[in-house]
C-alpha atoms as a PDB file:
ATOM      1  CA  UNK A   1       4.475 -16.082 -15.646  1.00  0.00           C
ATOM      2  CA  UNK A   2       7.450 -17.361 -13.241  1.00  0.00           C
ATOM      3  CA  UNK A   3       6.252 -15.974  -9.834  1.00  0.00           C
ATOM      4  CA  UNK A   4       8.737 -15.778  -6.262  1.00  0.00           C
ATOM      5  CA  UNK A   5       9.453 -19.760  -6.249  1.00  0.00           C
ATOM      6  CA  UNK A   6      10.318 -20.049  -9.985  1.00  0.00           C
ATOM      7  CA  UNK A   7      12.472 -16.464  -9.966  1.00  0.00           C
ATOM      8  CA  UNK A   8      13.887 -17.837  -6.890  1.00  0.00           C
ATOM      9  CA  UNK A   9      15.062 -21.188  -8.675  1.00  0.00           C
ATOM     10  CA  UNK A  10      16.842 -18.899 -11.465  1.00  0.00           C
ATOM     11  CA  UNK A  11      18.513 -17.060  -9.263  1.00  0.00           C
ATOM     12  CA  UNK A  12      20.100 -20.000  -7.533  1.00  0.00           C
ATOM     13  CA  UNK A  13      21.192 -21.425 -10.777  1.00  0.00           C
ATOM     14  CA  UNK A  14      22.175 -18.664 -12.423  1.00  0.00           C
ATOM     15  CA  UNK A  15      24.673 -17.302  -9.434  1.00  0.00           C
ATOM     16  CA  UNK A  16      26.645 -20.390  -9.876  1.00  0.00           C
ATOM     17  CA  UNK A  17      26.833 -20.446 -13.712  1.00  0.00           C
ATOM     18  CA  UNK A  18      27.492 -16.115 -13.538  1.00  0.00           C
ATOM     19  CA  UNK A  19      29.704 -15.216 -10.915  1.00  0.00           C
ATOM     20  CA  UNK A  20      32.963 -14.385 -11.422  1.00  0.00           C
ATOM     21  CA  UNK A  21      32.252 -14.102 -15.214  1.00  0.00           C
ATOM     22  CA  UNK A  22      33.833 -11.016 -17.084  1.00  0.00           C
ATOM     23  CA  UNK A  23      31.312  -9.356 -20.330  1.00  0.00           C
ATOM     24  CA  UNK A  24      33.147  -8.734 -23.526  1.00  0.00           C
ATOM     25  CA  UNK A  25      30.387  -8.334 -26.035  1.00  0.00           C
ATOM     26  CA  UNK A  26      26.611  -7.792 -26.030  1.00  0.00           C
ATOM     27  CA  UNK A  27      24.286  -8.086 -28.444  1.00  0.00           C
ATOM     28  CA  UNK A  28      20.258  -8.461 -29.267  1.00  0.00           C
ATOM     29  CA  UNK A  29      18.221  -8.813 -32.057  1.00  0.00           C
ATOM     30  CA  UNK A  30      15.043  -7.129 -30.009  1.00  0.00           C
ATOM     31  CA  UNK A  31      16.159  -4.083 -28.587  1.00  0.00           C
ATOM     32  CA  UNK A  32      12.907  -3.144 -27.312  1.00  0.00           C
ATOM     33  CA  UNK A  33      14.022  -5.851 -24.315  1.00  0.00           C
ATOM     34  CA  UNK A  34      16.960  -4.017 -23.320  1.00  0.00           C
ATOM     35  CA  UNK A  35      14.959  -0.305 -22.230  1.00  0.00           C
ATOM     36  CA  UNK A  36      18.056   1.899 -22.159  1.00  0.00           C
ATOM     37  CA  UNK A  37      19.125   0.851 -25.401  1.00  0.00           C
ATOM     38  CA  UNK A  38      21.886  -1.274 -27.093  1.00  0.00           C
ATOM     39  CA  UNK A  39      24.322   1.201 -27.373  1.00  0.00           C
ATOM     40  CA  UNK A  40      23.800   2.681 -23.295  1.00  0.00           C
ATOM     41  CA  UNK A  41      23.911  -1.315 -22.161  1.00  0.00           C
ATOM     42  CA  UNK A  42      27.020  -1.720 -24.071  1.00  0.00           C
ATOM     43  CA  UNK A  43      28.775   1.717 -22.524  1.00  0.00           C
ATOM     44  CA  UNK A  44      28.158   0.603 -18.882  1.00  0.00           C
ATOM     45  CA  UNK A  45      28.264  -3.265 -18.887  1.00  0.00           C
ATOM     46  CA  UNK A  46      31.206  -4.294 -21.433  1.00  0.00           C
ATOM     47  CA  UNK A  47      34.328  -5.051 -19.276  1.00  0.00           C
ATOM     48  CA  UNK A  48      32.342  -5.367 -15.950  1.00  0.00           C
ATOM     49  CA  UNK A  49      32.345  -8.992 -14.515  1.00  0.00           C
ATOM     50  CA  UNK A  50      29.267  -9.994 -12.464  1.00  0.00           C
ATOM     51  CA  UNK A  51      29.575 -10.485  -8.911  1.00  0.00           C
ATOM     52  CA  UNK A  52      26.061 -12.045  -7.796  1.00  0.00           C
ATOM     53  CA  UNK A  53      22.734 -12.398  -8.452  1.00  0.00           C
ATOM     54  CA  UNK A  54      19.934 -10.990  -5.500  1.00  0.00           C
ATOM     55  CA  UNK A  55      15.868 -11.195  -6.107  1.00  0.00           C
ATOM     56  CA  UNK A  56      13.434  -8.643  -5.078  1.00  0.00           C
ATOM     57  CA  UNK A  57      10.041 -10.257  -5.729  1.00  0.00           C
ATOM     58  CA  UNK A  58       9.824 -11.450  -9.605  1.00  0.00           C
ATOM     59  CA  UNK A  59      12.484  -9.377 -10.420  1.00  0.00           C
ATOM     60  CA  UNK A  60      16.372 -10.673 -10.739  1.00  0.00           C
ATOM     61  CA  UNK A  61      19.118  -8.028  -9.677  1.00  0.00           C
ATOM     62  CA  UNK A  62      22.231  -9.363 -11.493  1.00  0.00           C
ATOM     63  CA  UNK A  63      25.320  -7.452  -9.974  1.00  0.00           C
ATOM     64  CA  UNK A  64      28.049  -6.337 -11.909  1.00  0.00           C
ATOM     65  CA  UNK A  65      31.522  -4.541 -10.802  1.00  0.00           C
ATOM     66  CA  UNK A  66      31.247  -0.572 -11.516  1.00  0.00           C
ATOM     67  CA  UNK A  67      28.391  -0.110  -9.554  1.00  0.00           C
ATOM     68  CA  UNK A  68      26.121  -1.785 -11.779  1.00  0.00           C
ATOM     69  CA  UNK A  69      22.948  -3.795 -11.715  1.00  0.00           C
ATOM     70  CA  UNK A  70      21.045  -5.190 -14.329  1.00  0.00           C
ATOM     71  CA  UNK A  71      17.209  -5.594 -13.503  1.00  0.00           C
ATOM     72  CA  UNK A  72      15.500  -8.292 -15.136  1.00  0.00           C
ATOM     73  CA  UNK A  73      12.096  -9.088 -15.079  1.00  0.00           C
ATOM     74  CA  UNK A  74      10.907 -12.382 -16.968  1.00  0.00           C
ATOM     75  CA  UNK A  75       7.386 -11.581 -17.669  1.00  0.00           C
ATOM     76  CA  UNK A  76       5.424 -14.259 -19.442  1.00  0.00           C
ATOM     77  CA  UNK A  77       8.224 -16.896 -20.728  1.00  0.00           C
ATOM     78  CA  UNK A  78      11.798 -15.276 -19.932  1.00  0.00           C
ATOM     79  CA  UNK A  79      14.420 -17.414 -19.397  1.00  0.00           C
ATOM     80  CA  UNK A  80      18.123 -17.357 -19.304  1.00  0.00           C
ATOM     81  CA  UNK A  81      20.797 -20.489 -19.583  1.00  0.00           C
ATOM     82  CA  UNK A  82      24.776 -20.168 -19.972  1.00  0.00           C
ATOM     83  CA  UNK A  83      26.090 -21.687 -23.727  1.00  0.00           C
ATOM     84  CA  UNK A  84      29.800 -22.484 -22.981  1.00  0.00           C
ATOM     85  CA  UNK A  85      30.897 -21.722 -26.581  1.00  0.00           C
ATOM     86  CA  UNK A  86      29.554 -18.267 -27.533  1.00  0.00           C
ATOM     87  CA  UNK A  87      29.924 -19.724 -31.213  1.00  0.00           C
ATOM     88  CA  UNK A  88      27.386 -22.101 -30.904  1.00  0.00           C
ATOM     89  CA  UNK A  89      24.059 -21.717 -32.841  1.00  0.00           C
ATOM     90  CA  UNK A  90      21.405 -19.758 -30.517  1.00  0.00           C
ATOM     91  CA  UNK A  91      18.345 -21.310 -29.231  1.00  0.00           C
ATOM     92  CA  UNK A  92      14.932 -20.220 -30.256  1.00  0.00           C
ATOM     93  CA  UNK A  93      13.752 -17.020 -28.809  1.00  0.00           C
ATOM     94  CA  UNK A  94      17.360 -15.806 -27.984  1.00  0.00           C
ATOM     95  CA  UNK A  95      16.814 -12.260 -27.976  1.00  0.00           C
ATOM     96  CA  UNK A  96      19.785 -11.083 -25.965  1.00  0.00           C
ATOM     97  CA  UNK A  97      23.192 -12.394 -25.488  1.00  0.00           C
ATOM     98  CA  UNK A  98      26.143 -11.627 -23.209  1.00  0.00           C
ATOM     99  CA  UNK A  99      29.346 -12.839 -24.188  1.00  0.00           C
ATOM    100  CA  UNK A 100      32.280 -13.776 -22.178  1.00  0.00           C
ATOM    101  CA  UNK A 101      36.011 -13.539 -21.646  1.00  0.00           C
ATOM    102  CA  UNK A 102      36.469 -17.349 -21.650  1.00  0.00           C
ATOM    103  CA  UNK A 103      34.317 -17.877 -24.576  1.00  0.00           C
ATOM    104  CA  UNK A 104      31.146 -18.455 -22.832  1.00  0.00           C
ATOM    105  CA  UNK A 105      27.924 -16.753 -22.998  1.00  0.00           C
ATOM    106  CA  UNK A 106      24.962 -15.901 -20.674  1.00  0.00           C
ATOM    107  CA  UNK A 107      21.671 -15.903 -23.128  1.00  0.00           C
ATOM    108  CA  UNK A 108      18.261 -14.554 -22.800  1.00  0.00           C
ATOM    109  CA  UNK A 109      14.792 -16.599 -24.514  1.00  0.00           C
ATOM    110  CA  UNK A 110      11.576 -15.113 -25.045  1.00  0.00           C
ATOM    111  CA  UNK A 111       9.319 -16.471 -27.061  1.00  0.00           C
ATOM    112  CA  UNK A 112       6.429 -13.959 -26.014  1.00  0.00           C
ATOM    113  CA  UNK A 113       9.344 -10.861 -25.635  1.00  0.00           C
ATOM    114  CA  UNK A 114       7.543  -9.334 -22.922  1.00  0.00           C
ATOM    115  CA  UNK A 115      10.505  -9.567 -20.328  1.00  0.00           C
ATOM    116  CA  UNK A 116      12.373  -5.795 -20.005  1.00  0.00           C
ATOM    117  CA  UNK A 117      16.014  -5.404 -18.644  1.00  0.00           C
ATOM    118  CA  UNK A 118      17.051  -2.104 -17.022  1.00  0.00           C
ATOM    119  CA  UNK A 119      20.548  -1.194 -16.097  1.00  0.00           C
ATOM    120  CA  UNK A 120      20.772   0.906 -12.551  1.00  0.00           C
ATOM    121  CA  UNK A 121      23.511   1.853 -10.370  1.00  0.00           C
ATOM    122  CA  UNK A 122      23.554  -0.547  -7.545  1.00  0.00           C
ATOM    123  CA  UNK A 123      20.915   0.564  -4.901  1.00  0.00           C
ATOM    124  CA  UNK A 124      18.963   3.151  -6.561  1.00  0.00           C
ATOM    125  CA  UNK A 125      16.565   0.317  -7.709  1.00  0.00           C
ATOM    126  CA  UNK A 126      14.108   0.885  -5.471  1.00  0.00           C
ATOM    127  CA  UNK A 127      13.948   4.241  -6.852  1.00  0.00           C
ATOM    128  CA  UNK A 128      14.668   3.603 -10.986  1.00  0.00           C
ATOM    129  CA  UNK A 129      12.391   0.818 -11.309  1.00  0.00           C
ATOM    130  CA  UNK A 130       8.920   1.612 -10.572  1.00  0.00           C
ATOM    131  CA  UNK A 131       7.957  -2.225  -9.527  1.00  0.00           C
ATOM    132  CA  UNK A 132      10.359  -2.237  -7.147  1.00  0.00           C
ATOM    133  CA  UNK A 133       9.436   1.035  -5.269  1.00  0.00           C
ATOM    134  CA  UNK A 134       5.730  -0.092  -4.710  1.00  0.00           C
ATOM    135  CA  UNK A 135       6.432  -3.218  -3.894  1.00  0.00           C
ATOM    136  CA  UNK A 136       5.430  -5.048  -0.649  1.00  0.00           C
ATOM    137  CA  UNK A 137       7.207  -7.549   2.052  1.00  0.00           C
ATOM    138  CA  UNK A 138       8.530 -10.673   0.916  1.00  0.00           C
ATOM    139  CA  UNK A 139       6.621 -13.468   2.116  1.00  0.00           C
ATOM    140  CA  UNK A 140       8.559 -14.289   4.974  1.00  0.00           C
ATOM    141  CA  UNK A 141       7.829 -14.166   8.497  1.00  0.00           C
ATOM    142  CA  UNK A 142      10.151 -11.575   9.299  1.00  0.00           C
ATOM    143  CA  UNK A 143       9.559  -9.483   6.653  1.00  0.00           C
ATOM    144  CA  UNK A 144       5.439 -10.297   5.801  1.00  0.00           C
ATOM    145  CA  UNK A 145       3.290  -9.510   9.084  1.00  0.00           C
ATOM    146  CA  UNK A 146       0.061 -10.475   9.981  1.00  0.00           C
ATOM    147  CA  UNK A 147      -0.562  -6.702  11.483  1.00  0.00           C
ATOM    148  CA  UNK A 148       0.556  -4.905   8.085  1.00  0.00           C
ATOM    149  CA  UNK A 149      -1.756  -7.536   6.175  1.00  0.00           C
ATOM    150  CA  UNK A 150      -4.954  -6.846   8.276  1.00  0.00           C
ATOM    151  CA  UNK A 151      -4.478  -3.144   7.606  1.00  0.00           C
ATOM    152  CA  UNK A 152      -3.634  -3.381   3.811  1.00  0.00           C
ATOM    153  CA  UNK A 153      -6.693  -5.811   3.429  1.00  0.00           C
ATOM    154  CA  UNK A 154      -9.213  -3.118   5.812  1.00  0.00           C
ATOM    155  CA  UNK A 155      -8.719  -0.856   3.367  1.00  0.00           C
ATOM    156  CA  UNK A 156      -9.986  -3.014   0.246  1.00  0.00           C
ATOM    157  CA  UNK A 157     -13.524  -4.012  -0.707  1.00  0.00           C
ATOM    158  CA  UNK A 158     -12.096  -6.163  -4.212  1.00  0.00           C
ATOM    159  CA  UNK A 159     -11.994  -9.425  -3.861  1.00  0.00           C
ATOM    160  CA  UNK A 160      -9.030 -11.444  -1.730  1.00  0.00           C
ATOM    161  CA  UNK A 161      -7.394 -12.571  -4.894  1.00  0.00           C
ATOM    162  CA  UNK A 162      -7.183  -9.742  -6.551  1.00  0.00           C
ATOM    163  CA  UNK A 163      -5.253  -7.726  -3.722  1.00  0.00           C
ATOM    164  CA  UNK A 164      -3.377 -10.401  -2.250  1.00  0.00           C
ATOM    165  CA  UNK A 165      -2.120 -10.171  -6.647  1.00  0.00           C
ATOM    166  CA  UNK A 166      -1.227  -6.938  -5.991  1.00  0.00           C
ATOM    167  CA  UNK A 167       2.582  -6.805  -5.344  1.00  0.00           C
ATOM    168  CA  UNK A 168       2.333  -3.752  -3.182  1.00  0.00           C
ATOM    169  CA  UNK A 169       0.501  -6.388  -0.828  1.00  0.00           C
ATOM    170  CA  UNK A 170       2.695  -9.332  -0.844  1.00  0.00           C
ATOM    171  CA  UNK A 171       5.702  -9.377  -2.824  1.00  0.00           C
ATOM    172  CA  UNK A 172       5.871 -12.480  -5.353  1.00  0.00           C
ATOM    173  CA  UNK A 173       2.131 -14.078  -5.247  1.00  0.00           C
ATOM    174  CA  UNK A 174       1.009 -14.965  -8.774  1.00  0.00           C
ATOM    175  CA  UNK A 175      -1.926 -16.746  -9.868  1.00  0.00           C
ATOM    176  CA  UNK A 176      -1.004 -20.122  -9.159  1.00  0.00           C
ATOM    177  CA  UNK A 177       0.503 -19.373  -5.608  1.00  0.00           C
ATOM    178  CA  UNK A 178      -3.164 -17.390  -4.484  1.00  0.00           C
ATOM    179  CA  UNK A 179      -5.618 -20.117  -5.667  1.00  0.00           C
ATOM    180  CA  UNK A 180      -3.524 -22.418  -3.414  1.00  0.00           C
ATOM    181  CA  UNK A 181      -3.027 -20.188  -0.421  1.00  0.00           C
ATOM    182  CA  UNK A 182      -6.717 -19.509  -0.901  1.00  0.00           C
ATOM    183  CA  UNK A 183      -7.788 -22.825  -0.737  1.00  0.00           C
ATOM    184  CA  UNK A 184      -5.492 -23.748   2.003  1.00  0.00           C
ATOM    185  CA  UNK A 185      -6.809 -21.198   4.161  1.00  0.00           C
ATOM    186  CA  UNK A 186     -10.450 -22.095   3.366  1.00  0.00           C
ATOM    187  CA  UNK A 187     -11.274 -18.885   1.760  1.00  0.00           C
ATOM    188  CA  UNK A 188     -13.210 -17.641  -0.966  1.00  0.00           C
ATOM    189  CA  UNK A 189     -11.473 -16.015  -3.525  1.00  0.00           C
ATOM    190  CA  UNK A 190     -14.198 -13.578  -4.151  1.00  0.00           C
ATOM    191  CA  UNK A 191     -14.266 -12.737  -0.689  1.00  0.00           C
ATOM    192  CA  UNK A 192     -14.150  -8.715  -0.125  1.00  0.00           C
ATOM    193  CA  UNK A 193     -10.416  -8.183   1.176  1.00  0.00           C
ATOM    194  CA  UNK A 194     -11.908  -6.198   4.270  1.00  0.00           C
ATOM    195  CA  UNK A 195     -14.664  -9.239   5.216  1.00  0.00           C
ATOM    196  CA  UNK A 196     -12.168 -11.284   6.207  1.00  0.00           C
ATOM    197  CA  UNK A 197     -11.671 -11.890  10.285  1.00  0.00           C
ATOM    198  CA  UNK A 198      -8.594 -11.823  12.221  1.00  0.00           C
ATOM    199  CA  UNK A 199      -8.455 -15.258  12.210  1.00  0.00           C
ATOM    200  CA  UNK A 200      -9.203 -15.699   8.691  1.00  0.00           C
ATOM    201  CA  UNK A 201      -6.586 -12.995   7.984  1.00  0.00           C
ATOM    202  CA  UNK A 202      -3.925 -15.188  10.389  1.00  0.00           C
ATOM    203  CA  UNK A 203      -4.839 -18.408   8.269  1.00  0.00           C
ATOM    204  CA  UNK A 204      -4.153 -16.813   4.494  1.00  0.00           C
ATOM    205  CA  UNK A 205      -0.617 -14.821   5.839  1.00  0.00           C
ATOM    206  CA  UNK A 206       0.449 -18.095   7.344  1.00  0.00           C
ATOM    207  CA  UNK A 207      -0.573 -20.071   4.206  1.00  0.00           C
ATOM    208  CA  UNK A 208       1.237 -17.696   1.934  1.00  0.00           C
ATOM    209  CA  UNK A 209       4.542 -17.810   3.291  1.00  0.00           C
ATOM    210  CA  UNK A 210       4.217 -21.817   4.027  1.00  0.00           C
ATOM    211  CA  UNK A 211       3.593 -22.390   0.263  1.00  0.00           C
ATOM    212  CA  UNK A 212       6.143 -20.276  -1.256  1.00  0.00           C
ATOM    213  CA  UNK A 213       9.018 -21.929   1.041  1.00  0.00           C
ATOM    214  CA  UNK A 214       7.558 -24.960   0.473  1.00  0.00           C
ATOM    215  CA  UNK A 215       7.710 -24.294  -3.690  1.00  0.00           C
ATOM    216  CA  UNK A 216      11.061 -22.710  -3.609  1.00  0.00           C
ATOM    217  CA  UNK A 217      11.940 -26.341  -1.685  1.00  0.00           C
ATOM    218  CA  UNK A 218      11.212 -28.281  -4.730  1.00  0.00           C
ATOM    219  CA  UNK A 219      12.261 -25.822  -7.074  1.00  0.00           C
ATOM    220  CA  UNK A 220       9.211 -23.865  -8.591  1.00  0.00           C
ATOM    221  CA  UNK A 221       5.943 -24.999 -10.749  1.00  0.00           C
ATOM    222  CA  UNK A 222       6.445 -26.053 -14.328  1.00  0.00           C
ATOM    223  CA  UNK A 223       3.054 -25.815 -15.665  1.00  0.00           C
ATOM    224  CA  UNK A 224       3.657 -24.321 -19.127  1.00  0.00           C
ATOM    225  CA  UNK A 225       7.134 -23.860 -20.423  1.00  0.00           C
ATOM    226  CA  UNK A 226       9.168 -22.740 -17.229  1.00  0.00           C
ATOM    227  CA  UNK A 227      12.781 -24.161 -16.530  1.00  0.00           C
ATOM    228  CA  UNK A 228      15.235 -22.828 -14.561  1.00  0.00           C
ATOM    229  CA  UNK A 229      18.867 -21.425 -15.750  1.00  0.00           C
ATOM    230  CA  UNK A 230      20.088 -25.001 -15.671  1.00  0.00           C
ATOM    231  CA  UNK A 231      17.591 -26.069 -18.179  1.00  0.00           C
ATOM    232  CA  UNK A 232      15.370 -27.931 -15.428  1.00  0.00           C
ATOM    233  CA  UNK A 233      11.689 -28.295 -14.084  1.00  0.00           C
ATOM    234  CA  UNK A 234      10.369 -27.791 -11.079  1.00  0.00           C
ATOM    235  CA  UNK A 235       8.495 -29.687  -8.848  1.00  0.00           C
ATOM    236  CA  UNK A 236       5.729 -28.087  -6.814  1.00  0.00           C
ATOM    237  CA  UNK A 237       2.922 -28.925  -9.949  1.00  0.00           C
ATOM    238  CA  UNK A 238       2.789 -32.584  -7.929  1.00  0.00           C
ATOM    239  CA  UNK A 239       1.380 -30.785  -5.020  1.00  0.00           C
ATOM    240  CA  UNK A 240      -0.529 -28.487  -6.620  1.00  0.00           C
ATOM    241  CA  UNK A 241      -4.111 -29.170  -5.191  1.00  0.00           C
ATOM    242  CA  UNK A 242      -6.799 -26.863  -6.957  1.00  0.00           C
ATOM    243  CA  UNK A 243      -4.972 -24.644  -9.661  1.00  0.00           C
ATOM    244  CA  UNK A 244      -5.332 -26.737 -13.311  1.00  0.00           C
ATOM    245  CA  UNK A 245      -7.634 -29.423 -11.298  1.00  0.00           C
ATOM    246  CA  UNK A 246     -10.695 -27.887 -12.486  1.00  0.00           C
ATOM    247  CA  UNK A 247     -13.248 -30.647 -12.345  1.00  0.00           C
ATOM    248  CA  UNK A 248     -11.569 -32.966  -9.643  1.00  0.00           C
ATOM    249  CA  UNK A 249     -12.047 -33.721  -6.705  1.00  0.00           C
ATOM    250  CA  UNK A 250     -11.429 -31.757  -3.551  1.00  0.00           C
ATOM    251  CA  UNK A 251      -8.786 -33.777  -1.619  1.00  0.00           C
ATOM    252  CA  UNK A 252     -10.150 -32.193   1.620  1.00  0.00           C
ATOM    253  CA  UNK A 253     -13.838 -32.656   1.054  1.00  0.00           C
ATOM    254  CA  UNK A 254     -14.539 -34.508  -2.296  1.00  0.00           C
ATOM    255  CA  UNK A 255     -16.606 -31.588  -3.820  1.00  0.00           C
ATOM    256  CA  UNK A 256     -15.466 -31.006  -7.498  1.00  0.00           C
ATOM    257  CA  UNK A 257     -12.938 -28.195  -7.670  1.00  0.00           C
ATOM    258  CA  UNK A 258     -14.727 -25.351 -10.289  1.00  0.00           C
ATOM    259  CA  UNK A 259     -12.769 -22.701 -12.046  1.00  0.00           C
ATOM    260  CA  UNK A 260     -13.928 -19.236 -12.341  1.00  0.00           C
ATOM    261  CA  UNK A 261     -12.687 -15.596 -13.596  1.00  0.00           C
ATOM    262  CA  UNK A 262     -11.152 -13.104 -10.495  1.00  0.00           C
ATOM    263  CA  UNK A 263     -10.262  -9.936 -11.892  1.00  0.00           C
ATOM    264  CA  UNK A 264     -10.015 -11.607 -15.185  1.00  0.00           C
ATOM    265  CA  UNK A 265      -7.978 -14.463 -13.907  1.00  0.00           C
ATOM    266  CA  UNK A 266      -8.828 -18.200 -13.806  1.00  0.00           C
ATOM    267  CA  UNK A 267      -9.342 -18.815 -10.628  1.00  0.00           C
ATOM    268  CA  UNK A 268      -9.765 -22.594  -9.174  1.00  0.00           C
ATOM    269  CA  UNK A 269     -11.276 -23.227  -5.605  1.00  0.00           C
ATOM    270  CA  UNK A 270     -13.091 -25.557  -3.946  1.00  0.00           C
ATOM    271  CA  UNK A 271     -17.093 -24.402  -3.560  1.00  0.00           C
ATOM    272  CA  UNK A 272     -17.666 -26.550  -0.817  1.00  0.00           C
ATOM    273  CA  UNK A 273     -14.592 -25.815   1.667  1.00  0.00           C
ATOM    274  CA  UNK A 274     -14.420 -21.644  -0.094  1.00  0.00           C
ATOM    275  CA  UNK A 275     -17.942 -20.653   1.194  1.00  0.00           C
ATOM    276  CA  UNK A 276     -18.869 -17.968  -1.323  1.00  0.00           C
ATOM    277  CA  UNK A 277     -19.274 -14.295  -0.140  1.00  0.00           C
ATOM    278  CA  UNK A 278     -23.007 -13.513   0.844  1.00  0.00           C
ATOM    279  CA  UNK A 279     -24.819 -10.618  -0.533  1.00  0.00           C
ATOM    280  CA  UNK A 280     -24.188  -8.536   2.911  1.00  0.00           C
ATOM    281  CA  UNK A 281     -20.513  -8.652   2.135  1.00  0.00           C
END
């Protein structure tokens, strides 16, 4: 799944290839994407031109003149790129299509069609979209503090990964971006949330927002199938240190790196430098 980085990425291309762009036609061959329908996405999008493209966590918030915003969320595989002949044969996976004034048109892949588009009047999408209203602080310093952290992790005996997964903690944190914050802060991913000391606490928020700017830098992870809406790859899977390096070693220590299941998630760490929870915790 494309976490903060990776939606990031798309939104950066996309704006560019977007803006300014006028919607003539829509169509879809799985409607089940589009959940207010063909027909209601036709009514309130066709002859609105789209004006920008914001991010709120995973989710894209493509603005559109009229009030509206389309609220995309990319799931497992979603992906979007800009065909500049609407004629021309559709990719694989193109499941929704939005056709433009100068012949162009934006178009939406999913080969697992688990990505969902709402359309919202511009800022009640905190309020539509469920996601959106539970969701936490973007990792940034000036939105993510280490006091609201401590507090959300007091109140939670799971394990670290698991909540720091939770969007309502962090906005944007996915499974690749925990097990390296984890290891970076030397922590156990099994690790009770509310074990964890102040300094502990300081170590993960500070890794967390360090590796997501430092992802978004080169452009995302392509582990699987991710590109962005210019068709490329990112970059961060050179630096990845423990996630997929099951087996290898630890570049801080030299101890193999093992892979486990979190909350039914592989999860890769380092046993050595992520000392595992004791019995008392």
């Amino acid at each position: 799944m494309p976490e903060l980085p990776e939606v990031e990425t798309v939104r950066r291309t996309l704006t560019g290839l977007i803006k300014g762009k006028q919607i003539v036609a829509i169509g879809t061959d799985w409607e089940a994407i589009l959940r207010d329908g063909l027909d209601e996405v036709r009514e309130r999008l066709v002859g609105q031109t789209f004006t920008g493209v914001d991010r709120r966590g995973k989710y894209l918030l493509l603005r559109l003149t009229g009030g509206w915003t389309l609220v995309s969320h990319l799931r497992m595989e979603g992906k979007y790129m800009l065909a500049t002949d609407h004629e021309s044969p559709h990719a694989r996976w193109t499941h929704v299509w939005f056709t433009f004034a100068d012949g162009s048109e934006l178009r939406y892949m999913d080969s697992r069609k688990f990505g969902r588009m709402n359309v919202v009047r511009t800022g009640t999408e905190n309020v539509a979209i469920s996601g959106l209203a539970s969701m936490g602080p973007e990792p940034v310093a000036t939105d993510f503090t280490v006091a609201d952290f401590s507090a959300k992790l007091a109140k939670h005996k799971k394990a670290i990964k698991s909540v720091i997964l939770d969007q309502s903690t962090v906005a944007g944190v996915g499974n690749i971006y925990a097990d390296e914050s984890l290891w970076r802060a030397r922590i156990h991913p099994e690790r009770p949330a509310n074990s964890l000391t102040p300094a502990e606490v300081t170590r993960l928020h500070d890794a967390i927002i360090a590796i997501m700017a430092e992802s978004i830098k080169l452009r995302g992870t392509t582990v699987h199938s991710y590109v962005d809406a210019q068709g490329k790859q990112g970059g961060f899977q050179d630096r990845l240190v423990v996630y997929g390096h099951q087996g290898t070693p630890c570049p801080r220590c030299g101890t193999k790196i093992e892979k486990i299941k979190v909350g039914g998630r592989g999860t890769h760490f380092c046993p050595h430098c992520q000392v595992a929870p004791t019995s008392a915790e």
